[in-house]
C-alpha atoms as a PDB file:
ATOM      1  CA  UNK A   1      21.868  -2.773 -39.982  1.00  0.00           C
ATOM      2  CA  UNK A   2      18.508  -1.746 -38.246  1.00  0.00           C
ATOM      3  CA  UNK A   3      19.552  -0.539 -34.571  1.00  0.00           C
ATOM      4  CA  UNK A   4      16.709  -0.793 -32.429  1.00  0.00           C
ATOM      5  CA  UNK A   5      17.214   1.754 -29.834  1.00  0.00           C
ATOM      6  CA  UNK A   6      14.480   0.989 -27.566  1.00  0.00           C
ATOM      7  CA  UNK A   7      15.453  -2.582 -27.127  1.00  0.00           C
ATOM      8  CA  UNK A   8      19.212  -1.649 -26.414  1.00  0.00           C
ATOM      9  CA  UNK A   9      17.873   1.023 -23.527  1.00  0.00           C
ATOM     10  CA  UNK A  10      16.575  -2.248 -21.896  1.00  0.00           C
ATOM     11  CA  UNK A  11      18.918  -4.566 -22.443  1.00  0.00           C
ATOM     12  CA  UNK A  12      21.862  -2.665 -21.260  1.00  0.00           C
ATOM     13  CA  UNK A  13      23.131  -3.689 -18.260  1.00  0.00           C
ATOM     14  CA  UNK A  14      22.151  -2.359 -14.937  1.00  0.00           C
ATOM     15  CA  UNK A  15      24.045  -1.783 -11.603  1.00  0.00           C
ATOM     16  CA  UNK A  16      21.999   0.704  -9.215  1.00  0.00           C
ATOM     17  CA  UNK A  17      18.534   1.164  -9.190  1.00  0.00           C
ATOM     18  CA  UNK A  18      16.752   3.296  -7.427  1.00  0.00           C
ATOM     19  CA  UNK A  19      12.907   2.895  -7.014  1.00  0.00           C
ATOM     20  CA  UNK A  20      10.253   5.318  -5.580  1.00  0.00           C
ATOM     21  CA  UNK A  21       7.728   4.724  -4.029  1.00  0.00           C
ATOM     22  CA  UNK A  22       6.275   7.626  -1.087  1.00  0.00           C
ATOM     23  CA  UNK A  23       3.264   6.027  -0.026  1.00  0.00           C
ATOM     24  CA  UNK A  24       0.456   5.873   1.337  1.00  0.00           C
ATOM     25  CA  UNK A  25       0.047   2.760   3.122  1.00  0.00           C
ATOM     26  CA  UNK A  26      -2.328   0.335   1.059  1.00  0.00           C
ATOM     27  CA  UNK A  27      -0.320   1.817  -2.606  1.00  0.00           C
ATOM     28  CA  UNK A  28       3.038   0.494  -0.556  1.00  0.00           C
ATOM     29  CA  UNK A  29       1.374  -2.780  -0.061  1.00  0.00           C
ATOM     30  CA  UNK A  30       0.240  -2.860  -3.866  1.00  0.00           C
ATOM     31  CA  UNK A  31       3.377  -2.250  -4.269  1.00  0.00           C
ATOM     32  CA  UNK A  32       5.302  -5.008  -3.352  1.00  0.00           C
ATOM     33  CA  UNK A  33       4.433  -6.904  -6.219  1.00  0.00           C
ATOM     34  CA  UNK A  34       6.544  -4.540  -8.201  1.00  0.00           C
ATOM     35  CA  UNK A  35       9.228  -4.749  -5.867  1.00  0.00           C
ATOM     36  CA  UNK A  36       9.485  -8.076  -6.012  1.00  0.00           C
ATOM     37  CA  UNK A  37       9.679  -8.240  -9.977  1.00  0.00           C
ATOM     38  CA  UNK A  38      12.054  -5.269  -9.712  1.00  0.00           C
ATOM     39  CA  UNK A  39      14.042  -7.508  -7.510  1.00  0.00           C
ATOM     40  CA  UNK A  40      13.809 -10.521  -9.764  1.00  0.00           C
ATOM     41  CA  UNK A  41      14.450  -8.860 -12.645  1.00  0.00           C
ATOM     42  CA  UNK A  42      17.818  -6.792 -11.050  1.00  0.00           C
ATOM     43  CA  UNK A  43      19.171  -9.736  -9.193  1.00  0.00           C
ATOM     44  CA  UNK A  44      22.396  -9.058  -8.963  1.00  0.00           C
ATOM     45  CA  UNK A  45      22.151  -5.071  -9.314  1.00  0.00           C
ATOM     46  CA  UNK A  46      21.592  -2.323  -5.944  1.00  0.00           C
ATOM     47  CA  UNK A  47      18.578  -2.079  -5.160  1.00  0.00           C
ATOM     48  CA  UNK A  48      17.298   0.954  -3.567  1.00  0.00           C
ATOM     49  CA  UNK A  49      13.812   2.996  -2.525  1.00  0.00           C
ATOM     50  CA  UNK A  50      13.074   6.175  -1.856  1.00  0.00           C
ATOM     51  CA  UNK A  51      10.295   6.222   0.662  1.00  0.00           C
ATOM     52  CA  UNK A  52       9.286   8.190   3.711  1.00  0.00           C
ATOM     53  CA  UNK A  53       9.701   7.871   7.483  1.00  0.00           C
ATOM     54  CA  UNK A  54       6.803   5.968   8.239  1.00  0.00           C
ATOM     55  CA  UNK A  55       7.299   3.142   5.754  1.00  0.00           C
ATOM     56  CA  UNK A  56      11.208   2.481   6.474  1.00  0.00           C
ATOM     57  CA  UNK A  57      10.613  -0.516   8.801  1.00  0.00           C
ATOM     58  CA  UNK A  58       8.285  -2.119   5.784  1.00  0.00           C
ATOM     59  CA  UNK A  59      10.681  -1.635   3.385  1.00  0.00           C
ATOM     60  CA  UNK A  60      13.648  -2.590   5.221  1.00  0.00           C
ATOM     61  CA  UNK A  61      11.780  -5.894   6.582  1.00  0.00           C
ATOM     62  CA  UNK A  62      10.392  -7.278   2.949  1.00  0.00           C
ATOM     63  CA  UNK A  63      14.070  -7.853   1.647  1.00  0.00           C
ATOM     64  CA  UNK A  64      12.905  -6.404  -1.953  1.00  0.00           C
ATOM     65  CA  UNK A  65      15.955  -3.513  -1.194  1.00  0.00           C
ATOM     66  CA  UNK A  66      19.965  -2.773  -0.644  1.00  0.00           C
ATOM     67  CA  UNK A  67      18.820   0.093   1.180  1.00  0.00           C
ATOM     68  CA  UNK A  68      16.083   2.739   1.944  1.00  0.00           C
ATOM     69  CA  UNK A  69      16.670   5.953   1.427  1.00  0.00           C
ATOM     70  CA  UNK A  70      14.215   8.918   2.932  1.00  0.00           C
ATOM     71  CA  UNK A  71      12.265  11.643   1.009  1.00  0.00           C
ATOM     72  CA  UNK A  72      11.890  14.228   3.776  1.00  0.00           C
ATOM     73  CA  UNK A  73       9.096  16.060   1.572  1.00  0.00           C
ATOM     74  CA  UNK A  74      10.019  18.995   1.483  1.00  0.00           C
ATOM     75  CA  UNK A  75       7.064  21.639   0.421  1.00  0.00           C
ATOM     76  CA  UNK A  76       7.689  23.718  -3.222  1.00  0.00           C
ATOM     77  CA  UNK A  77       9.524  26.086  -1.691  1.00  0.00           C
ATOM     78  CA  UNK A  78      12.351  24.885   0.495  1.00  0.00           C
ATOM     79  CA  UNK A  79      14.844  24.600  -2.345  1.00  0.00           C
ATOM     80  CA  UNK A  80      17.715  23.729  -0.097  1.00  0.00           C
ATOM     81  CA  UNK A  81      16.129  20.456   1.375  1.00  0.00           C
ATOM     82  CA  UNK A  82      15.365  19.623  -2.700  1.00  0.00           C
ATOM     83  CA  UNK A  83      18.661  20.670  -3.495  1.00  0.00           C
ATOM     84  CA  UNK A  84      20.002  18.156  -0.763  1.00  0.00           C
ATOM     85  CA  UNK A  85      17.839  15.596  -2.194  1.00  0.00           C
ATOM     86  CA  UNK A  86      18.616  15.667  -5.791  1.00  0.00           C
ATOM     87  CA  UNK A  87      22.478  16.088  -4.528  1.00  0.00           C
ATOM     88  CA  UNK A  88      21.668  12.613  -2.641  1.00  0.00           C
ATOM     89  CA  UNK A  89      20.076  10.544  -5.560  1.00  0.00           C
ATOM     90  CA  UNK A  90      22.717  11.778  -8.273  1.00  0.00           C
ATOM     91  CA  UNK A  91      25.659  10.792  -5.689  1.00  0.00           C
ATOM     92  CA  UNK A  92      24.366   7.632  -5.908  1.00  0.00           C
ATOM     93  CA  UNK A  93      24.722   7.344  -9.629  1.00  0.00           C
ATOM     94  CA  UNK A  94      21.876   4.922 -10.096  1.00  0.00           C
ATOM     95  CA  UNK A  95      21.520   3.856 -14.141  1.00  0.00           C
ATOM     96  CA  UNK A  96      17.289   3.024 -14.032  1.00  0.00           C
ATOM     97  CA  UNK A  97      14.979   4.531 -11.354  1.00  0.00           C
ATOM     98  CA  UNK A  98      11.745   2.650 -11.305  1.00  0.00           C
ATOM     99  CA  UNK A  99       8.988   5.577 -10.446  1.00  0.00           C
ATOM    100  CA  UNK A 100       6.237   3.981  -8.219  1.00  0.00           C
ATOM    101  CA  UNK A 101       4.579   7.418  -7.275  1.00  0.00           C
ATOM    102  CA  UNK A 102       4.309   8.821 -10.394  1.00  0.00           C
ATOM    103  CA  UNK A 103       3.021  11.791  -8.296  1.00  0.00           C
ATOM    104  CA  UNK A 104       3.690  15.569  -9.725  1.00  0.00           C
ATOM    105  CA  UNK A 105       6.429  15.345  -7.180  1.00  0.00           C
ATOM    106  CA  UNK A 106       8.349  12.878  -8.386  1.00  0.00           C
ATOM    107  CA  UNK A 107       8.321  14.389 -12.101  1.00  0.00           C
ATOM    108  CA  UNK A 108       9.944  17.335 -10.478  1.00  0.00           C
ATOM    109  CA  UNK A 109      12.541  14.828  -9.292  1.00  0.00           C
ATOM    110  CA  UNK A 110      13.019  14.037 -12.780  1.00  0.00           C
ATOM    111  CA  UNK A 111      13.072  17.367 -14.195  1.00  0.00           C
ATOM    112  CA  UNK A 112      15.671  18.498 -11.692  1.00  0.00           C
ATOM    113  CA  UNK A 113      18.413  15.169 -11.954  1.00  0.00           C
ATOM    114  CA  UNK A 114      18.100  16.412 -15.793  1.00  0.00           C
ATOM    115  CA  UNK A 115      19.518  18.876 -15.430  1.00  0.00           C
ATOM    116  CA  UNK A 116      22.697  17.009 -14.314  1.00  0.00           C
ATOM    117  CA  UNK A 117      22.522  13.755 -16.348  1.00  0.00           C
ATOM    118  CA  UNK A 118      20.384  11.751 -18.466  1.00  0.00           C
ATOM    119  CA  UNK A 119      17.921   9.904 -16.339  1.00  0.00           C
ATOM    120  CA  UNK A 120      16.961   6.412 -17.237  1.00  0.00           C
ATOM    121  CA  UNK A 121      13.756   6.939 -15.811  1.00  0.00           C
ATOM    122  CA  UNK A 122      10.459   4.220 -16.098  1.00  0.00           C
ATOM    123  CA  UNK A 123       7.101   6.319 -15.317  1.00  0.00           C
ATOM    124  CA  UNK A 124       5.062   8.899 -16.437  1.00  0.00           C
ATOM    125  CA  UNK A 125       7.403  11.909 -16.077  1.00  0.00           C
ATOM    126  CA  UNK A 126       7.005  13.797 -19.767  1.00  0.00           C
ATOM    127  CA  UNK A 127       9.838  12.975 -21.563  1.00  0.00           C
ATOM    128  CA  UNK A 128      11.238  10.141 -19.346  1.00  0.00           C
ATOM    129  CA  UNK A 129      13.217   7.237 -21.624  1.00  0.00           C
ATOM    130  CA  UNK A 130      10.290   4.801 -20.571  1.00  0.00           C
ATOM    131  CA  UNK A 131       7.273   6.599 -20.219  1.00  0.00           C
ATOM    132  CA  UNK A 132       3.727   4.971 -19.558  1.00  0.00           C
ATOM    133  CA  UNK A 133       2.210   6.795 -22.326  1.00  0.00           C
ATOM    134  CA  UNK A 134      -1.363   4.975 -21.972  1.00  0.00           C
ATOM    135  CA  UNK A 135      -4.327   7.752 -22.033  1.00  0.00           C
ATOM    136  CA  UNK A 136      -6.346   5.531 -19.586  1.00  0.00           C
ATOM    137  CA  UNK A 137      -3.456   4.468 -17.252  1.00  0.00           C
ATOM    138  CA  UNK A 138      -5.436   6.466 -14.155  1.00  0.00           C
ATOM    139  CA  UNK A 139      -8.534   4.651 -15.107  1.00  0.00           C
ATOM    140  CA  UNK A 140      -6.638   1.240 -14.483  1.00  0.00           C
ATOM    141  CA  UNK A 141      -6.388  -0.822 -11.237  1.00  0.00           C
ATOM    142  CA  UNK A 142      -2.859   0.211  -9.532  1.00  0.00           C
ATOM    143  CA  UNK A 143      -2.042  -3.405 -10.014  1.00  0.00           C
ATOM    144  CA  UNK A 144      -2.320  -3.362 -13.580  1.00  0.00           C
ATOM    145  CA  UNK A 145      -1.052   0.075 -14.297  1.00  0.00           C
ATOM    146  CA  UNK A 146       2.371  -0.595 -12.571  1.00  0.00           C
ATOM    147  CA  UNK A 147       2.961  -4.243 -13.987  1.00  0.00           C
ATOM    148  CA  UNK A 148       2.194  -2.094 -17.539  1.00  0.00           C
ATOM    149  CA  UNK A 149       4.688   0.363 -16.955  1.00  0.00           C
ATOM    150  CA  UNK A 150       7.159  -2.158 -15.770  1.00  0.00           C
ATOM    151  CA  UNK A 151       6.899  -3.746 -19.075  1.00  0.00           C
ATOM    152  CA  UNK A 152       8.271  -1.098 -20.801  1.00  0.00           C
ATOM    153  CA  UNK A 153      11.716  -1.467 -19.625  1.00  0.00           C
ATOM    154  CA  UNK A 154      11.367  -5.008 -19.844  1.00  0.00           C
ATOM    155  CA  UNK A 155      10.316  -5.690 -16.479  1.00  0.00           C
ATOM    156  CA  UNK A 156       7.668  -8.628 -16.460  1.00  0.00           C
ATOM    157  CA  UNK A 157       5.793 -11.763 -14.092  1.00  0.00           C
ATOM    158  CA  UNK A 158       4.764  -8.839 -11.767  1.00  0.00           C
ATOM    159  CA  UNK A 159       3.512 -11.144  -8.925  1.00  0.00           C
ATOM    160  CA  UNK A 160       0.561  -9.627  -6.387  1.00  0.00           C
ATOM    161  CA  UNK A 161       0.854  -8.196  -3.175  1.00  0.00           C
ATOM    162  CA  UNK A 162       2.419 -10.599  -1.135  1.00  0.00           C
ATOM    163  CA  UNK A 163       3.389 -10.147   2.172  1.00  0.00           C
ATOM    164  CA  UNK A 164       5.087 -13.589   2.866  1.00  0.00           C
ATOM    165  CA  UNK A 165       8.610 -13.071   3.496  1.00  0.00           C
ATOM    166  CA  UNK A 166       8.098 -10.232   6.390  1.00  0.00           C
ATOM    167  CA  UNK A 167       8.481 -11.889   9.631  1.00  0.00           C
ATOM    168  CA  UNK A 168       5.742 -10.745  12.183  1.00  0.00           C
ATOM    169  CA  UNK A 169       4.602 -12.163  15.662  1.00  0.00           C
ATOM    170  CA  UNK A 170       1.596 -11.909  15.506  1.00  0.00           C
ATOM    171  CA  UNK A 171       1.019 -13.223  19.542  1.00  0.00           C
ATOM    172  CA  UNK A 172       2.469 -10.284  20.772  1.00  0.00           C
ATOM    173  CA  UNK A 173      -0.474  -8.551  21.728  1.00  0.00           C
ATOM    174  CA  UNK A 174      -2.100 -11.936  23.903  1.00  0.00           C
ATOM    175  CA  UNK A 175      -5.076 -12.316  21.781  1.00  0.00           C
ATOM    176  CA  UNK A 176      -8.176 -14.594  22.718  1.00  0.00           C
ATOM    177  CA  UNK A 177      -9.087 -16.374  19.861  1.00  0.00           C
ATOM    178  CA  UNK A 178     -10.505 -16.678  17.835  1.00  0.00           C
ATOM    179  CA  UNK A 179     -10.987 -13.023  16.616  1.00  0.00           C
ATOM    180  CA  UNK A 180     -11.839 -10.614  14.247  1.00  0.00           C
ATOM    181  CA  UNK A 181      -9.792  -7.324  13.012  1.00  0.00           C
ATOM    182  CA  UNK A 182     -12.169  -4.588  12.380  1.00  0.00           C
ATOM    183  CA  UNK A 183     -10.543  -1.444  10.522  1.00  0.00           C
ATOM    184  CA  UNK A 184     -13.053   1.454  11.144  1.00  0.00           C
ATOM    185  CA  UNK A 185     -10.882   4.165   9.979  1.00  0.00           C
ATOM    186  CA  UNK A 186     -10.579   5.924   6.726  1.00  0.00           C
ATOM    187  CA  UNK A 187      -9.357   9.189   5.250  1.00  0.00           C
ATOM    188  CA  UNK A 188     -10.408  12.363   7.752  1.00  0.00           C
ATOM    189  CA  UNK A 189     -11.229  14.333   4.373  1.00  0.00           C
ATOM    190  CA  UNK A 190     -13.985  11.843   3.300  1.00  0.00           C
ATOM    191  CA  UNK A 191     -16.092  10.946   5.788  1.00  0.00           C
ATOM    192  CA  UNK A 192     -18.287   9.602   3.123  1.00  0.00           C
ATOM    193  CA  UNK A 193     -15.662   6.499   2.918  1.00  0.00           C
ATOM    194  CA  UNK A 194     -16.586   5.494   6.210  1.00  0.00           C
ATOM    195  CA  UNK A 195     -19.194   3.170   7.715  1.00  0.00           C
ATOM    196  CA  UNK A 196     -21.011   4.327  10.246  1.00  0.00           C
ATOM    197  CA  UNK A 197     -18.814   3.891  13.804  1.00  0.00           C
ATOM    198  CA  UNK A 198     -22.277   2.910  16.008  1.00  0.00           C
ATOM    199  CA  UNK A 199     -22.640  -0.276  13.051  1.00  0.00           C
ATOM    200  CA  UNK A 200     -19.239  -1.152  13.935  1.00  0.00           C
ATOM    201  CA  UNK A 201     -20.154  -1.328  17.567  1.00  0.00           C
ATOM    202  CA  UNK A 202     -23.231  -3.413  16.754  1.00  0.00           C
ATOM    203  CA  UNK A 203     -21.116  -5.875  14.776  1.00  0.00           C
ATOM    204  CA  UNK A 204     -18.602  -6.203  17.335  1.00  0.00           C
ATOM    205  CA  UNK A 205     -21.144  -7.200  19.740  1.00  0.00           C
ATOM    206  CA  UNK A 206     -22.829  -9.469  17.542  1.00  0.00           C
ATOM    207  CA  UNK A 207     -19.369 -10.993  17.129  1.00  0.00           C
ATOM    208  CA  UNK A 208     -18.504 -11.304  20.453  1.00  0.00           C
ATOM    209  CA  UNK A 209     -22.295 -13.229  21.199  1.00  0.00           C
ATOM    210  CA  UNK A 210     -20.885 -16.171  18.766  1.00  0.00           C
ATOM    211  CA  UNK A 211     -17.559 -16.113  20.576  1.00  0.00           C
ATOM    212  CA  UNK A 212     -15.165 -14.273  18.708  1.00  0.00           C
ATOM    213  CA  UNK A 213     -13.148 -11.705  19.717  1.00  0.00           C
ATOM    214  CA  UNK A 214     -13.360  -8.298  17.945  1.00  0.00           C
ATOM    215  CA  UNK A 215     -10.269  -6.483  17.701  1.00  0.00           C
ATOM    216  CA  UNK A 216      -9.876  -2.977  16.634  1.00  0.00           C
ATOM    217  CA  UNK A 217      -7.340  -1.532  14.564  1.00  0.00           C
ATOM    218  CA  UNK A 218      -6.096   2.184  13.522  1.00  0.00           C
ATOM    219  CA  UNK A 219      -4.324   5.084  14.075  1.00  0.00           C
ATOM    220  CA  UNK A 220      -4.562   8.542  16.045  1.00  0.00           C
ATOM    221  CA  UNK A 221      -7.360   9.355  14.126  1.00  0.00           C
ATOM    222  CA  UNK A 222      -9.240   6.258  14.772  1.00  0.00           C
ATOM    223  CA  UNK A 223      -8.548   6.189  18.484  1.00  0.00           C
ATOM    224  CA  UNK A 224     -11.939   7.564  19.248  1.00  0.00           C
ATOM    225  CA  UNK A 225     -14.060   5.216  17.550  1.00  0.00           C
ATOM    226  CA  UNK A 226     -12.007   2.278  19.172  1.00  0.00           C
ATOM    227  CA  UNK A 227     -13.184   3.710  22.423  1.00  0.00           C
ATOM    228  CA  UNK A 228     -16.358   4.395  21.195  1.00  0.00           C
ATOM    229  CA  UNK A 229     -16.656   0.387  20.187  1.00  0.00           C
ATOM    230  CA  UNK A 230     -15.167  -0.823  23.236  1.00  0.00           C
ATOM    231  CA  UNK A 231     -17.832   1.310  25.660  1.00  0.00           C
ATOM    232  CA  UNK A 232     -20.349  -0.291  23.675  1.00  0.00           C
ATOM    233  CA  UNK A 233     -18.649  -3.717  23.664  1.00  0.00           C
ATOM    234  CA  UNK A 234     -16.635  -3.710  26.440  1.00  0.00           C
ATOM    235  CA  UNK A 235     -15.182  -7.190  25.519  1.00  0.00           C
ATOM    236  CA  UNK A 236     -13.534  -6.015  22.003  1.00  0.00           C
ATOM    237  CA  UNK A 237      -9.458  -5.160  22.120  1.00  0.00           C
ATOM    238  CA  UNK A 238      -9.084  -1.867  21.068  1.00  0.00           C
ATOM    239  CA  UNK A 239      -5.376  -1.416  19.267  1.00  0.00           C
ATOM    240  CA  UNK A 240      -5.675   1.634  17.912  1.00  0.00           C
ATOM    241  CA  UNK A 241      -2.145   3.812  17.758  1.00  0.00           C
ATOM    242  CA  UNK A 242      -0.630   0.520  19.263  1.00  0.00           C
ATOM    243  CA  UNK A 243       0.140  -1.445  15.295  1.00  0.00           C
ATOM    244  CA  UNK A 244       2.795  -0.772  13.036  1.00  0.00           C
ATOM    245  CA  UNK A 245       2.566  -2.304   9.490  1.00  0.00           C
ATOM    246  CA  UNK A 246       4.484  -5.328  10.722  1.00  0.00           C
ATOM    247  CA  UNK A 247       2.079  -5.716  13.620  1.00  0.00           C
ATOM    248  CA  UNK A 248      -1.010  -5.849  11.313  1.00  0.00           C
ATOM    249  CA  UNK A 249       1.050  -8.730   8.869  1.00  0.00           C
ATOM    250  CA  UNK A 250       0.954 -10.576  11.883  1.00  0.00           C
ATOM    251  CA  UNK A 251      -2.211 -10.020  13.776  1.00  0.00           C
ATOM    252  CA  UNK A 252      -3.351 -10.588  10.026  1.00  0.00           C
ATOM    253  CA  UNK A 253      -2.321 -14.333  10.089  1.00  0.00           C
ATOM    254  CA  UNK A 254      -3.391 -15.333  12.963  1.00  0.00           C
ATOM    255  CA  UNK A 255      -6.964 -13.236  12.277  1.00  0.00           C
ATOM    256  CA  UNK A 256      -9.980 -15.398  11.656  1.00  0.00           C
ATOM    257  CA  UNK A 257     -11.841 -12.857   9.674  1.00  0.00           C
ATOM    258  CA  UNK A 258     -11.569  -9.365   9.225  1.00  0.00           C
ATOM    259  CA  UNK A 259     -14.044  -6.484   7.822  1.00  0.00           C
ATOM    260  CA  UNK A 260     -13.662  -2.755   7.637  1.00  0.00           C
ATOM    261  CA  UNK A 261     -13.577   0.743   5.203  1.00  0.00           C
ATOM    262  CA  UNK A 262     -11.434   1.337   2.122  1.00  0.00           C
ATOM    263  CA  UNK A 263      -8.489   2.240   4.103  1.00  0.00           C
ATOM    264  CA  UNK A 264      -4.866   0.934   4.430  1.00  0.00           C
ATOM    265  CA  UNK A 265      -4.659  -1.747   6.731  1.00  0.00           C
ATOM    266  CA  UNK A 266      -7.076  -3.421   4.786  1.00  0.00           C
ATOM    267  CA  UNK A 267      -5.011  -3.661   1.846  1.00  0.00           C
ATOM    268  CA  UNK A 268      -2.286  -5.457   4.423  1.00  0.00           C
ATOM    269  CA  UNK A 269      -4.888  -7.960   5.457  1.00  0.00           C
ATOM    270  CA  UNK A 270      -6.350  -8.584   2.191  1.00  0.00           C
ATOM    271  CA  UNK A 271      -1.934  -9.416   1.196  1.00  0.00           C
ATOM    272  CA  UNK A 272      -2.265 -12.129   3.863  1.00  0.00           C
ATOM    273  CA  UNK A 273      -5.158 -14.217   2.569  1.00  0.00           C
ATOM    274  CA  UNK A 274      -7.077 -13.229   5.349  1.00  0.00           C
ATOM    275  CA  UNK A 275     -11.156 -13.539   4.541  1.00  0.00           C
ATOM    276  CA  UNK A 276     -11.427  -9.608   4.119  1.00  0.00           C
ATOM    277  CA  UNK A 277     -14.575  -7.932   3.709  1.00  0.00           C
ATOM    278  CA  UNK A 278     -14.292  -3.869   2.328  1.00  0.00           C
ATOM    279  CA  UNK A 279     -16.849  -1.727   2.841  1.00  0.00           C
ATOM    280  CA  UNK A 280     -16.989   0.500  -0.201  1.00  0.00           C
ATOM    281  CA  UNK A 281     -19.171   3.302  -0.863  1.00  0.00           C
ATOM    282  CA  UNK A 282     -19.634   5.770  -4.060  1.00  0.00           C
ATOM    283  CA  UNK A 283     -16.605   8.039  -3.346  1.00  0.00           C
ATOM    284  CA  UNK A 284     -14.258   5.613  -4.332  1.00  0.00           C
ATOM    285  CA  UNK A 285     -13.740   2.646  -6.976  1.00  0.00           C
ATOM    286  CA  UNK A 286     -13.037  -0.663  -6.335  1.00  0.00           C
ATOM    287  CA  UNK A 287     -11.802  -1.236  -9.865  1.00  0.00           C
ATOM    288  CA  UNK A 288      -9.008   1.315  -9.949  1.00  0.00           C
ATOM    289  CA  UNK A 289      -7.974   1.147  -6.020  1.00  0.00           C
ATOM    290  CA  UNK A 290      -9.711  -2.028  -4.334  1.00  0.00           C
ATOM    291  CA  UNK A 291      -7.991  -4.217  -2.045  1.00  0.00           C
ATOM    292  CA  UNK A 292      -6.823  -7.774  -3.385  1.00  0.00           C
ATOM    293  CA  UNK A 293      -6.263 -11.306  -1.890  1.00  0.00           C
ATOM    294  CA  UNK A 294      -6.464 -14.770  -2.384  1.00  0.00           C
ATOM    295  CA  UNK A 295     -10.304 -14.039   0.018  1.00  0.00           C
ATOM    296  CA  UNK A 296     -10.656 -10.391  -0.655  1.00  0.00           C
ATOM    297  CA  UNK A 297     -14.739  -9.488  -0.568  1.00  0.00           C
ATOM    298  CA  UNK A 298     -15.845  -6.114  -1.749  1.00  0.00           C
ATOM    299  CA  UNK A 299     -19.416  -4.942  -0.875  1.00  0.00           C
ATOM    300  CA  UNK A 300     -19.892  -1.553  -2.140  1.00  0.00           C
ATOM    301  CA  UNK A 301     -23.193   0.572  -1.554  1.00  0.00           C
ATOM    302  CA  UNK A 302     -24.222   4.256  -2.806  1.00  0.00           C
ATOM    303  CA  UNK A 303     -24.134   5.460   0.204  1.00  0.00           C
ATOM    304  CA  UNK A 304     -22.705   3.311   3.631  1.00  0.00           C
ATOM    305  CA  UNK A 305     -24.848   4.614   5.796  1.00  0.00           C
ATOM    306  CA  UNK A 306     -27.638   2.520   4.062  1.00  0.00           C
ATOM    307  CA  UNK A 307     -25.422  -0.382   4.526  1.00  0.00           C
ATOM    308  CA  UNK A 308     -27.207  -2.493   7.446  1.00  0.00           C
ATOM    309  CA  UNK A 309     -25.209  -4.288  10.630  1.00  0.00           C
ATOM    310  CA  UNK A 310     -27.173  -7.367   9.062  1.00  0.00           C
ATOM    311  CA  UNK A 311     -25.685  -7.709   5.306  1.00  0.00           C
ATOM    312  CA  UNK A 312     -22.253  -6.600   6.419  1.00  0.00           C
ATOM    313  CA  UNK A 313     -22.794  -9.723   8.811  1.00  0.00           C
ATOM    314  CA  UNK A 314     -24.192 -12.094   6.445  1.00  0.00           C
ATOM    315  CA  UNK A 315     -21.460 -11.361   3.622  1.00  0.00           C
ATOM    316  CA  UNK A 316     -18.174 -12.155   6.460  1.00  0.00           C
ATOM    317  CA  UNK A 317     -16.664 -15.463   5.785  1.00  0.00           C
ATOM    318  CA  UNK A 318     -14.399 -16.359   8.783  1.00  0.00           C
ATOM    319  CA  UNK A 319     -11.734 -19.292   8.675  1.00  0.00           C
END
């Protein structure tokens, strides 16, 4: 008899599962495709992820998991807190851990359950039972480099990002409508990603002159540039710090348009089938990280600050 040892690793049956998946906030989104397949494909197995702090209400409100357990990352070297945390998945005794990071981090997580039992481990940790061996797998869209590496241990119909069964109210925040969601922020590191914060002002009052309502989201880092829009157009709602993730699935739906940078909440309106427009410039790549939706628009320019208040305008499509 010819024992095919690959095909029994897959087919064996699986209780626990443990998935990881750290962040940041648009690869979570792009990840719930996965999750859901994960889901589908485990259906009567525990489900759990490994996340951090700031994504635990996401997690725990899409239904893809039994439970969410927290990666307090800590740095190389505080060995007790890894200690506790390799101590924490083995207790667990999960049979397949699904590796949605595939960060050097979570190799070392790998490396170090190992050394207490054999890991059935889907990623791109060296030496992993399922390991995404493709040379060009960082070259490929996140989308189609996860549903690749899910296929390996048999894990297939990896849906997109879809945001649908997370319950949101999106009137909480007493919106005129209709309005716009405008998502100025971007990574503090790389400036570069970001169009230019006086063009957003200029849109916003162009947008409130045809009767729409532009409404800013971010975080800490973006609460300046919400004030900054708002002095200029007094009439735009300026949320920054004031969404979570669930707040934006709902402010999403109820959104006639939105436009903004290559950042995360984008990637959560783009999941809703919100008309999205992404502002893109040469710093980043569109086909290895851009947003996607059912009305996802990408307009990507050398450099943004040669990206005019006019074309951003003329390429919005509003429902």
């Amino acid at each position: 008899f010819i024992i095919n040892h690959k095909l029994m690793k897959t087919c064996k049956k699986i209780h626990r599962v443990l998935v990881i998946k750290l962040g940041a906030m648009g690869d979570m989104v792009q990840a719930t495709g996965p999750f859901q397949a994960i889901r589908d494909h485990h259906s009567d197995a525990h489900i759990a992820l490994l996340t951090t702090s700031a994504y635990k209400e996401f997690a725990d409100s899409g239904k893809w998991f039994d439970e969410v357990l927290i990666d307090k990352r800590p740095t190389w070297h505080e060995w007790r807190s890894w200690t506790t945390l390799i101590l924490k998945i083995r207790q667990k005794k999960y049979n397949r851990i699904y590796d949605l990071q595939t960060s050097d981090r979570t190799a070392i997580i790998f490396h170090l359950l190992r050394l207490f039992y054999k890991v059935d481990w889907c990623g791109a940790a060296l030496g992993c039972s399922h390991y995404h061996d493709n040379p060009k797998r960082d070259l490929m869209h996140t989308l189609e480099r996860q549903a690749e590496q899910l296929s390996l241990a048999s894990v297939t119909n990896v849906p997109p990002p879809n945001l649908n069964n997370i319950r949101s109210d999106g009137q909480k925040f007493n919106l005129p409508e209709p309005y716009v969601l405008i998502a100025p922020g971007g990574s503090s590191h790389r400036p570069e990603k970001r169009w230019p914060k006086k063009n957003y002002a200029k849109l916003a009052k162009r947008l409130f002159s045809k009767g729409i309502t532009p409404v800013v989201i971010g975080g800490s880092a973006e609460k300046q540039i919400g004030s900054e829009i708002t002095a200029y157009c007094p009439e735009a709602k300026d949320l920054t710090t004031k969404t979570s993730m669930i707040d934006i699935i709902g402010l999403s739906r109820r959104a006639s348009g939105s436009v903004g940078n290559d950042t995360g909440p984008m990637h959560i309106i783009g999941a809703t089938g919100t008309p999205t427009l992404v502002l893109f410039s040469h710093s980043s790549d569109p086909a290895v990280c851009g947003q996607r939706g059912e009305d996802v628009k990408i307009l990507r320019f050398q450099s943004l600050e040669d990206l005019s208040v006019d074309e951003v305008e003329a390429n919005m499509r509003l429902r």
